[in-house]
PDB file of N, CA and C in Angstrom:
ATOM      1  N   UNK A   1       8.674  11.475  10.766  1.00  0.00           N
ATOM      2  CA  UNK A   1       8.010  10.214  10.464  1.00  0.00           C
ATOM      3  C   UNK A   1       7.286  10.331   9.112  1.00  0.00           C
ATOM      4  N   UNK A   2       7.148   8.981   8.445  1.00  0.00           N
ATOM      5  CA  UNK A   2       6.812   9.244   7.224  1.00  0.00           C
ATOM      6  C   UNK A   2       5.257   9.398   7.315  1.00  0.00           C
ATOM      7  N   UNK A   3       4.440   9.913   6.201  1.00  0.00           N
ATOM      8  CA  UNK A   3       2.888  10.394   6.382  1.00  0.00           C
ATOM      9  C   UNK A   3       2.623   8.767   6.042  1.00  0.00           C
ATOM     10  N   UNK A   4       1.325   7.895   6.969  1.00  0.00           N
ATOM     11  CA  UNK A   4       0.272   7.168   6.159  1.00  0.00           C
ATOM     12  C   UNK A   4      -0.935   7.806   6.202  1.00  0.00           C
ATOM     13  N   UNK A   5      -1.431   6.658   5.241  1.00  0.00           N
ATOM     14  CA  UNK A   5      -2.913   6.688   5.177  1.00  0.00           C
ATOM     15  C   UNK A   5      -3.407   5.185   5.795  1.00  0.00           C
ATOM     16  N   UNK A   6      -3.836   5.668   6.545  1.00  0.00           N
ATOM     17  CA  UNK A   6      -4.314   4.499   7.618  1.00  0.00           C
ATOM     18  C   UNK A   6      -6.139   3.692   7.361  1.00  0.00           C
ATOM     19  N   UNK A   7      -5.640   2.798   6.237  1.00  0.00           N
ATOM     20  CA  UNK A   7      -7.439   2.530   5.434  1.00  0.00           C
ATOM     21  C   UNK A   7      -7.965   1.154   6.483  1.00  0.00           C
ATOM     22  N   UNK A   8      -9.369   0.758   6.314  1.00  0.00           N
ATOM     23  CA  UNK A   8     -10.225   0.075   7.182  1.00  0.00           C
ATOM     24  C   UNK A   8      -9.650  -1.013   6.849  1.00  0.00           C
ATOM     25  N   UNK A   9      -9.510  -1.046   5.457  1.00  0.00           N
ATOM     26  CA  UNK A   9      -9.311  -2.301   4.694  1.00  0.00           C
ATOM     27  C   UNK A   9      -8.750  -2.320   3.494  1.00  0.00           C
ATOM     28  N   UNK A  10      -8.173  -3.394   2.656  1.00  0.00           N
ATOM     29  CA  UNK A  10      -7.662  -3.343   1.135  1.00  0.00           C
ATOM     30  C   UNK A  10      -8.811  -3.578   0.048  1.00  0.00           C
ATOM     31  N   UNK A  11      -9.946  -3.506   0.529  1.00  0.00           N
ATOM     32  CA  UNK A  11     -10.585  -4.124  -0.524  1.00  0.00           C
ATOM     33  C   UNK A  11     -10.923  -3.357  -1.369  1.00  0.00           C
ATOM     34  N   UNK A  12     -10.600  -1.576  -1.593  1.00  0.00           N
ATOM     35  CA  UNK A  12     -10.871  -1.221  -2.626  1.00  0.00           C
ATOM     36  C   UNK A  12      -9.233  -1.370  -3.682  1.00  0.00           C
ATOM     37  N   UNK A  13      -8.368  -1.419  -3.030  1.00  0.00           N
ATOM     38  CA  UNK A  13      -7.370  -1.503  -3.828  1.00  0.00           C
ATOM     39  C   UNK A  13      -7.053  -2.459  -5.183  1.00  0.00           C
ATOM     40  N   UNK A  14      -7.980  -3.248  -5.716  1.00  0.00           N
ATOM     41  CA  UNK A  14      -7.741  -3.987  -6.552  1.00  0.00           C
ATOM     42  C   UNK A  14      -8.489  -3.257  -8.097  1.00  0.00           C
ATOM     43  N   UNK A  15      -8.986  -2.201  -8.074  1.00  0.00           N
ATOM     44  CA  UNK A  15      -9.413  -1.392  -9.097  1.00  0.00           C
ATOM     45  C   UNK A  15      -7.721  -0.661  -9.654  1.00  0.00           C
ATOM     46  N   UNK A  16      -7.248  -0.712  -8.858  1.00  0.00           N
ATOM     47  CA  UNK A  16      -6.086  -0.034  -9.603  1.00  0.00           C
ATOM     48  C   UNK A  16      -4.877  -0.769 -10.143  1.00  0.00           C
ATOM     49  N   UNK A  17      -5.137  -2.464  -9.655  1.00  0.00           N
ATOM     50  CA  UNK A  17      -4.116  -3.339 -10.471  1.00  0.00           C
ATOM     51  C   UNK A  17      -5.260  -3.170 -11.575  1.00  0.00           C
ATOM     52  N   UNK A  18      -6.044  -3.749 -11.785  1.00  0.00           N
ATOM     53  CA  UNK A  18      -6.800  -3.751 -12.824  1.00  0.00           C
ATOM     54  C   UNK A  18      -6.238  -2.656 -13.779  1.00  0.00           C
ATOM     55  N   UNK A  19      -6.450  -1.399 -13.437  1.00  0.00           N
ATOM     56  CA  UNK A  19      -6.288  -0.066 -14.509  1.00  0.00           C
ATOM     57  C   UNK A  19      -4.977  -0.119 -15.001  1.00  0.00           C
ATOM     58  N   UNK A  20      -3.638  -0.590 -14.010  1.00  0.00           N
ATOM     59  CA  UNK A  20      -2.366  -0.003 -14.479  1.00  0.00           C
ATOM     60  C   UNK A  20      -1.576  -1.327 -14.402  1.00  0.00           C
ATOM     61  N   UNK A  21      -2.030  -2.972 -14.411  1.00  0.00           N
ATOM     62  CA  UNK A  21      -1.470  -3.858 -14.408  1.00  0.00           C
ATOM     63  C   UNK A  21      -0.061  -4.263 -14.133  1.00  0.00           C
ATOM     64  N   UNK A  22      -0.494  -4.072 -11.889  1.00  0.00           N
ATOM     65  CA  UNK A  22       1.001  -3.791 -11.482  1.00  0.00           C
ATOM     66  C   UNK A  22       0.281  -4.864 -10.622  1.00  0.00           C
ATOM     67  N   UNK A  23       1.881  -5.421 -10.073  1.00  0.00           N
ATOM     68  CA  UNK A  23       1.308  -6.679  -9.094  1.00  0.00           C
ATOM     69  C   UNK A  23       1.207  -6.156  -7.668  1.00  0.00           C
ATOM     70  N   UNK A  24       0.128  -6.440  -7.125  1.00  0.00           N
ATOM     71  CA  UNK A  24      -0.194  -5.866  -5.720  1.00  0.00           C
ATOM     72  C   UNK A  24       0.640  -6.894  -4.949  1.00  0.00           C
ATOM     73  N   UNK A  25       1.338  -6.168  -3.912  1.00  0.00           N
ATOM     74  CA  UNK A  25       1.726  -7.013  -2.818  1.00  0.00           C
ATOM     75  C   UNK A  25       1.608  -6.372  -1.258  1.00  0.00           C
ATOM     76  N   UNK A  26       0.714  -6.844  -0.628  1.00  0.00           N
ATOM     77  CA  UNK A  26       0.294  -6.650   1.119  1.00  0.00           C
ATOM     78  C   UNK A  26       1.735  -7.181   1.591  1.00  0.00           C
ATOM     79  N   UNK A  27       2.532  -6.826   2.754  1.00  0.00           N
ATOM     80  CA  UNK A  27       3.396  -7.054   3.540  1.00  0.00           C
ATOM     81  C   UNK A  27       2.646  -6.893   4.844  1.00  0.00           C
ATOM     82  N   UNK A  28       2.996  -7.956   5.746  1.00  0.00           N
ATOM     83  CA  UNK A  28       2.441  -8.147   7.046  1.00  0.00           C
ATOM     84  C   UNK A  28       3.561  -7.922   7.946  1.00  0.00           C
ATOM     85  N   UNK A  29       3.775  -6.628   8.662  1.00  0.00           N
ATOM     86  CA  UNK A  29       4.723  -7.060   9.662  1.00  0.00           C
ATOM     87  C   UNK A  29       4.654  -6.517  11.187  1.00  0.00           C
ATOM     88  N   UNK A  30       5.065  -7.301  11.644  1.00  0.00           N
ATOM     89  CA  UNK A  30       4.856  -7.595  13.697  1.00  0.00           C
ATOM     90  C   UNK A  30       6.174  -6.274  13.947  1.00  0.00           C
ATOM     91  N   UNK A  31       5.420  -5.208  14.724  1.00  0.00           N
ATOM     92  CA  UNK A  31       5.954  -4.385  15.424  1.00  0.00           C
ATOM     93  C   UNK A  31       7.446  -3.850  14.288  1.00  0.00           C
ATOM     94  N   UNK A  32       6.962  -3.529  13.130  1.00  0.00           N
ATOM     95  CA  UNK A  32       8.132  -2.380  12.386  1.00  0.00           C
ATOM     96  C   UNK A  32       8.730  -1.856  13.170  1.00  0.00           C
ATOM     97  N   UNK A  33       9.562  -1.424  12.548  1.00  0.00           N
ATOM     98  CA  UNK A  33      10.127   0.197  13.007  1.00  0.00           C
ATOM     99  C   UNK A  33       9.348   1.633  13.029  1.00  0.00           C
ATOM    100  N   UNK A  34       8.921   1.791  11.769  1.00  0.00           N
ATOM    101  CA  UNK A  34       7.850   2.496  11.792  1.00  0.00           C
ATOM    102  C   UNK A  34       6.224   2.204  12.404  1.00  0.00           C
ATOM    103  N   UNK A  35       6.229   1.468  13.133  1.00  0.00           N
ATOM    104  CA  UNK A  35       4.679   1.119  14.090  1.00  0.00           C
ATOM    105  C   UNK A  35       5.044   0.016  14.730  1.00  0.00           C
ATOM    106  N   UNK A  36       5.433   0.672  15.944  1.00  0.00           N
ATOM    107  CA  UNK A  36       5.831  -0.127  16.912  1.00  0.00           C
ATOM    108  C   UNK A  36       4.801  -0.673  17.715  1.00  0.00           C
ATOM    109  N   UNK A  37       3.747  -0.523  17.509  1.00  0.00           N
ATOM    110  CA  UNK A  37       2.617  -1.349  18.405  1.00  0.00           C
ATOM    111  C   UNK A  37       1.786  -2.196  18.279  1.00  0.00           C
ATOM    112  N   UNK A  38       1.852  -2.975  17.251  1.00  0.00           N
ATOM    113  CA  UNK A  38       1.242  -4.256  16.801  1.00  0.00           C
ATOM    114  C   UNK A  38       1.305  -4.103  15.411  1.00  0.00           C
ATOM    115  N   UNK A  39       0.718  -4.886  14.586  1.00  0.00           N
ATOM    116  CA  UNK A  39       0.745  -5.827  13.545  1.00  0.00           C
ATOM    117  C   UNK A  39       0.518  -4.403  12.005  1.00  0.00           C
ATOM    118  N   UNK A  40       1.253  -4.514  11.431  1.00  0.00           N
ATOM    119  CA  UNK A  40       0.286  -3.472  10.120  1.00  0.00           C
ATOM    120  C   UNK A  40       0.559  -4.388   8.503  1.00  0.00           C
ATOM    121  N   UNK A  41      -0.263  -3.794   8.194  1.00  0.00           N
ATOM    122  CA  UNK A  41       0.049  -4.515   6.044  1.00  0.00           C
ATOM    123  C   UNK A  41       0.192  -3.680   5.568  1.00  0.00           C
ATOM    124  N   UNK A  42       1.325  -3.544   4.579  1.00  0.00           N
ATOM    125  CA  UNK A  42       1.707  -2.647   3.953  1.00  0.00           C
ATOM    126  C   UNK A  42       1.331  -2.608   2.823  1.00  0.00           C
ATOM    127  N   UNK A  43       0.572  -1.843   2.054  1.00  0.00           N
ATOM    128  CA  UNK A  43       0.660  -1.979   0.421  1.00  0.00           C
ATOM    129  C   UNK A  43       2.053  -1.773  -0.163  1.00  0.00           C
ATOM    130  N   UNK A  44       2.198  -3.027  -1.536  1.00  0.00           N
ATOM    131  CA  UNK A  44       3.295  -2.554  -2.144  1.00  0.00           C
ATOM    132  C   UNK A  44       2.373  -2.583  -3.620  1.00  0.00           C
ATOM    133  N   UNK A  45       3.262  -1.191  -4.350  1.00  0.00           N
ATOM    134  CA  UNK A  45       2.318  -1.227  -6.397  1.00  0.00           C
ATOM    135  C   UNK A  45       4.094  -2.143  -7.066  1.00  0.00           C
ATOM    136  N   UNK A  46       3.732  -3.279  -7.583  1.00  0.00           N
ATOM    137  CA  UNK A  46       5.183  -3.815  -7.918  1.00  0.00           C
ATOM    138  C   UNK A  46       6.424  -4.410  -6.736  1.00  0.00           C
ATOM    139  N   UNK A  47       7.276  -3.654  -6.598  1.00  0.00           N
ATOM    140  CA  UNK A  47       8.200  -3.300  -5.949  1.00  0.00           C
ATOM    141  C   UNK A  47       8.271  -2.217  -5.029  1.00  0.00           C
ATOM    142  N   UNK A  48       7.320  -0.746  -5.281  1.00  0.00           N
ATOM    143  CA  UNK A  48       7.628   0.311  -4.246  1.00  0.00           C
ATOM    144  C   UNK A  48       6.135   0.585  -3.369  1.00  0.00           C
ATOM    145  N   UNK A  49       6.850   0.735  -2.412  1.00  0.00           N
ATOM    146  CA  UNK A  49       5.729   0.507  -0.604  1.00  0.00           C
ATOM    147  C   UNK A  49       5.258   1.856  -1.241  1.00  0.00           C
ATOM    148  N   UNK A  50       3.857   1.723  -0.506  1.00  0.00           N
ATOM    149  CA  UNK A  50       2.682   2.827  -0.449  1.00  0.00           C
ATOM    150  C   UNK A  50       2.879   3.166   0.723  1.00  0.00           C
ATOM    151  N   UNK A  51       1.824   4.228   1.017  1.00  0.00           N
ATOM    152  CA  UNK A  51       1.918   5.149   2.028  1.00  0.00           C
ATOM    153  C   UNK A  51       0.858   4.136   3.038  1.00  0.00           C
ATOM    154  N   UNK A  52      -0.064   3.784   2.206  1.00  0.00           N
ATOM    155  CA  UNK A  52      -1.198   2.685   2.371  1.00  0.00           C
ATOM    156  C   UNK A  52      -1.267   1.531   3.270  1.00  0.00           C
ATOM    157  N   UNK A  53      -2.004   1.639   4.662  1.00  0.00           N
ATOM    158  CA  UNK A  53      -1.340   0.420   5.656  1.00  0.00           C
ATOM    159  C   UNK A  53      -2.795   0.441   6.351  1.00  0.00           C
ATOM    160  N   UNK A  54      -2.579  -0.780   6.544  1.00  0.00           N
ATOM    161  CA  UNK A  54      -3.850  -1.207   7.931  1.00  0.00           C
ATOM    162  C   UNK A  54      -3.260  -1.367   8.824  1.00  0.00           C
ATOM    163  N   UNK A  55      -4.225  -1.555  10.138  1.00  0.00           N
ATOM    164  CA  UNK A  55      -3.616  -1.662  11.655  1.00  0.00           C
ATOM    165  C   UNK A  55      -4.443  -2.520  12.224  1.00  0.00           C
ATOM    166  N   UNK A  56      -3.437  -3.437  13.441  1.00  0.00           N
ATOM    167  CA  UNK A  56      -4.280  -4.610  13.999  1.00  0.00           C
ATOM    168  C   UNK A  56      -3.382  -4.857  15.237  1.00  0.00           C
ATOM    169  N   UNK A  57      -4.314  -5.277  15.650  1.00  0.00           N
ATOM    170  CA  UNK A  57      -3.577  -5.721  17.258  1.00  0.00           C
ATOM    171  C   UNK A  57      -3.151  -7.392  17.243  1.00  0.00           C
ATOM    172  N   UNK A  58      -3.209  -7.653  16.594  1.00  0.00           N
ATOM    173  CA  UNK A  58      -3.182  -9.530  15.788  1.00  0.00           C
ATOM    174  C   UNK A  58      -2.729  -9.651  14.489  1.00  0.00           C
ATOM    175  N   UNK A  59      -2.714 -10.639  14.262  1.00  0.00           N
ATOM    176  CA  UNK A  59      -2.243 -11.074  13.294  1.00  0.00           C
ATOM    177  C   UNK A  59      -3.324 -11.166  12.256  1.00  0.00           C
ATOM    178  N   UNK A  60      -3.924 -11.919  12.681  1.00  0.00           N
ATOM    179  CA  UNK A  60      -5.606 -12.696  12.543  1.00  0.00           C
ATOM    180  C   UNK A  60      -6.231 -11.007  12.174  1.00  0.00           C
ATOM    181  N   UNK A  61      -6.045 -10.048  12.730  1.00  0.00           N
ATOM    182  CA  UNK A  61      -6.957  -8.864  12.527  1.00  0.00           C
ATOM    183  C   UNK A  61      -6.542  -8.161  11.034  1.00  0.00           C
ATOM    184  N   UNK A  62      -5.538  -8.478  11.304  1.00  0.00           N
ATOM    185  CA  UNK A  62      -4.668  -7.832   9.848  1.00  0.00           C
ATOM    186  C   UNK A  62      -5.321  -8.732   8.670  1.00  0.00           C
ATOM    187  N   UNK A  63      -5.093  -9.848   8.330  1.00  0.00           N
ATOM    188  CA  UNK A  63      -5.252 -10.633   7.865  1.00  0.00           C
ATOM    189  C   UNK A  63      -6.764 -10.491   7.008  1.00  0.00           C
ATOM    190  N   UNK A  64      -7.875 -10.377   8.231  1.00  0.00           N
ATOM    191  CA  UNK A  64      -9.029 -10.374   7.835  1.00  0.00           C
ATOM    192  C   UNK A  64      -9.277  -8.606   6.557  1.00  0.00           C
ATOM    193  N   UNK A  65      -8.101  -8.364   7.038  1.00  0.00           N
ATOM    194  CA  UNK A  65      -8.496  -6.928   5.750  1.00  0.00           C
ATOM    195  C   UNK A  65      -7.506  -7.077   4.723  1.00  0.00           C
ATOM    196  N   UNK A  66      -7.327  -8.516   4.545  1.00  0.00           N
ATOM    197  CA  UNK A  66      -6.806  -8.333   2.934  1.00  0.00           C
ATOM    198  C   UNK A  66      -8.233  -9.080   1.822  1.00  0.00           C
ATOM    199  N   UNK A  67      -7.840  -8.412   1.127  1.00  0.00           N
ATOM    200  CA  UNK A  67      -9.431  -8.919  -0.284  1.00  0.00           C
ATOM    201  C   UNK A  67      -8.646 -10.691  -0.883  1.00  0.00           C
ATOM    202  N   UNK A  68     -10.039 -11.076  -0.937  1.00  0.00           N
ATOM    203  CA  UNK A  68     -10.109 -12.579  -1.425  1.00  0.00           C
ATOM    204  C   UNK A  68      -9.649 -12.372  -3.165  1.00  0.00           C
ATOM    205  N   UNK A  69      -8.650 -13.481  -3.001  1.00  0.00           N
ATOM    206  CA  UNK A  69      -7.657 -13.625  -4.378  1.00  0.00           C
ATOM    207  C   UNK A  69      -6.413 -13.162  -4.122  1.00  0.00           C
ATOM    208  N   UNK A  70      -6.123 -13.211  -2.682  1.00  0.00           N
ATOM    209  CA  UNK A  70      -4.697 -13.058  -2.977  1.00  0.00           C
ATOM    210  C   UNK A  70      -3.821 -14.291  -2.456  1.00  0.00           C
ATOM    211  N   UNK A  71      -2.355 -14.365  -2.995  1.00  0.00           N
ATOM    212  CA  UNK A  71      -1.661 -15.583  -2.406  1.00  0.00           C
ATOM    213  C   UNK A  71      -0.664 -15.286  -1.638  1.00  0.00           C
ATOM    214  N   UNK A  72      -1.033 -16.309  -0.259  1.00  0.00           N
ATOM    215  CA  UNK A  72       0.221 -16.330   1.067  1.00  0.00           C
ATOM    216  C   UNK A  72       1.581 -16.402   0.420  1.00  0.00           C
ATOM    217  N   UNK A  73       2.613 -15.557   0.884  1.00  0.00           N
ATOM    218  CA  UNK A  73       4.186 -16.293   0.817  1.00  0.00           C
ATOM    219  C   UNK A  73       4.453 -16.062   2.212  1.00  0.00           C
ATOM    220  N   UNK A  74       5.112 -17.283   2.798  1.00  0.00           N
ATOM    221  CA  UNK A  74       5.685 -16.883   3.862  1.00  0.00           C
ATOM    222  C   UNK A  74       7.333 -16.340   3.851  1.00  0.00           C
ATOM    223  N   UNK A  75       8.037 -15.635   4.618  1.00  0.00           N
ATOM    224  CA  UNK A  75       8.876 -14.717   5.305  1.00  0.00           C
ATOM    225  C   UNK A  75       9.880 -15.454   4.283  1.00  0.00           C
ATOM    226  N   UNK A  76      11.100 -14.954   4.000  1.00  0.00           N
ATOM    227  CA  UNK A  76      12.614 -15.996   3.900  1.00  0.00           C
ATOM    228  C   UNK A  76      13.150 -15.351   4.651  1.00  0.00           C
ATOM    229  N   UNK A  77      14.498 -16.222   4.792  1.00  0.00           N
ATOM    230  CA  UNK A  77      15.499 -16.268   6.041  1.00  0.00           C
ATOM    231  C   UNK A  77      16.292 -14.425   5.925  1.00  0.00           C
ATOM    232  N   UNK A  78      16.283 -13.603   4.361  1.00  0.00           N
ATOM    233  CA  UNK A  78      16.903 -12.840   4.674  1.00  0.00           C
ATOM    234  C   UNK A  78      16.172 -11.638   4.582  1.00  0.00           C
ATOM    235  N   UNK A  79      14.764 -11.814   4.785  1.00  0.00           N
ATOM    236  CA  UNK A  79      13.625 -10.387   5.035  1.00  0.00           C
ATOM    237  C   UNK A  79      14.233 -10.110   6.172  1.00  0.00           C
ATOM    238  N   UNK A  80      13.688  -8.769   6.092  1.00  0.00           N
ATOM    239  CA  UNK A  80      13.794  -7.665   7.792  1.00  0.00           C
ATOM    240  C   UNK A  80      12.943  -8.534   9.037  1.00  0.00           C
ATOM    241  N   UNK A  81      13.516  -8.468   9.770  1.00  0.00           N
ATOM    242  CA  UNK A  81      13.202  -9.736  11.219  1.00  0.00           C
ATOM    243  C   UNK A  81      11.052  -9.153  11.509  1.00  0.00           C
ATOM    244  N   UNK A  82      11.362  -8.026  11.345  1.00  0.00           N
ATOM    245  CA  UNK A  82       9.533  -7.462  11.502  1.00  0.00           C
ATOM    246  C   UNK A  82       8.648  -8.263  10.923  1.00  0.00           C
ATOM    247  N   UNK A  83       9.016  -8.454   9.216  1.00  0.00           N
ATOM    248  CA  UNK A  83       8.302  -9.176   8.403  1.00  0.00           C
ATOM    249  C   UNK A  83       7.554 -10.483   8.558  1.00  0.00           C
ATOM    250  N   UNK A  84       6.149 -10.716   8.844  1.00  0.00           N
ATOM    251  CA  UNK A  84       5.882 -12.040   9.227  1.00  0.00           C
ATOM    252  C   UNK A  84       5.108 -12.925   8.283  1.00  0.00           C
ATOM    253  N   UNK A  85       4.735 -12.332   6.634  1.00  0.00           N
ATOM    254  CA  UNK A  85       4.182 -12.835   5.690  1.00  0.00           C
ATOM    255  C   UNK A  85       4.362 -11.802   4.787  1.00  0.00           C
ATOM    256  N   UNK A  86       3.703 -12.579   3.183  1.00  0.00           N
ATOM    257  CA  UNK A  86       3.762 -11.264   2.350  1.00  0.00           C
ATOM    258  C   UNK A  86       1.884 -12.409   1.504  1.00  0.00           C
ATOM    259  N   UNK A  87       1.059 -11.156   1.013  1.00  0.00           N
ATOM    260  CA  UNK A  87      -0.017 -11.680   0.184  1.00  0.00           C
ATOM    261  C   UNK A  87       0.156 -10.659  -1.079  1.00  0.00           C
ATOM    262  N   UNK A  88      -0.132 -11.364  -2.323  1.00  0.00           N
ATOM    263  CA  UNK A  88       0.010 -11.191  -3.560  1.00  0.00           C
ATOM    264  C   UNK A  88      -0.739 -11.639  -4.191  1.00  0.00           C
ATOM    265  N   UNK A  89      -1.284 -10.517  -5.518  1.00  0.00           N
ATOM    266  CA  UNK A  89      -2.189 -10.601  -6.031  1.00  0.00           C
ATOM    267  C   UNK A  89      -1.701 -10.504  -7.597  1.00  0.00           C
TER     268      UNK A  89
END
């Protein structure tokens, strides 16, 4: 299994778009493959996933640990079926 780092919250993560002006993107998804037991957000730097994830038993729980300024996209038809939002900063 791959290693995370399992953080409280994203809110320190926005010091490092700042430094290296990469677009942050949170992925929200319901029961992965890799965490099969409720809800996690994934950090992405650009295009490539971090190790970097929160955990929630909800949706709503996840949610509350992304940092203010970022924007909802919801799912398209040909994301991975897990995927239930993406927030971008």
């Amino acid at each position: 299994m791959q290693f995370r780092k399992i953080l409280d919250t994203f809110d320190n993560i926005d010091s490092y778009t700042r430094r290296h002006g990469s677009l942050n993107t949170i992925a929200i998804y319901c029961r992965p493959d890799d965490y099969p037991n409720g809800y996690i957000g994934r950090l992405f730097y650009g295009t490539k996933p971090t190790n970097k994830i929160v955990v929630g038993s909800s949706l709503e729980e996840v949610r509350k640990k992304i940092p203010k300024g970022y924007i909802k996209f919801s799912r398209e038809r040909y994301d991975v079926p897990s995927l239930v939002e993406s927030w971008i900063y």
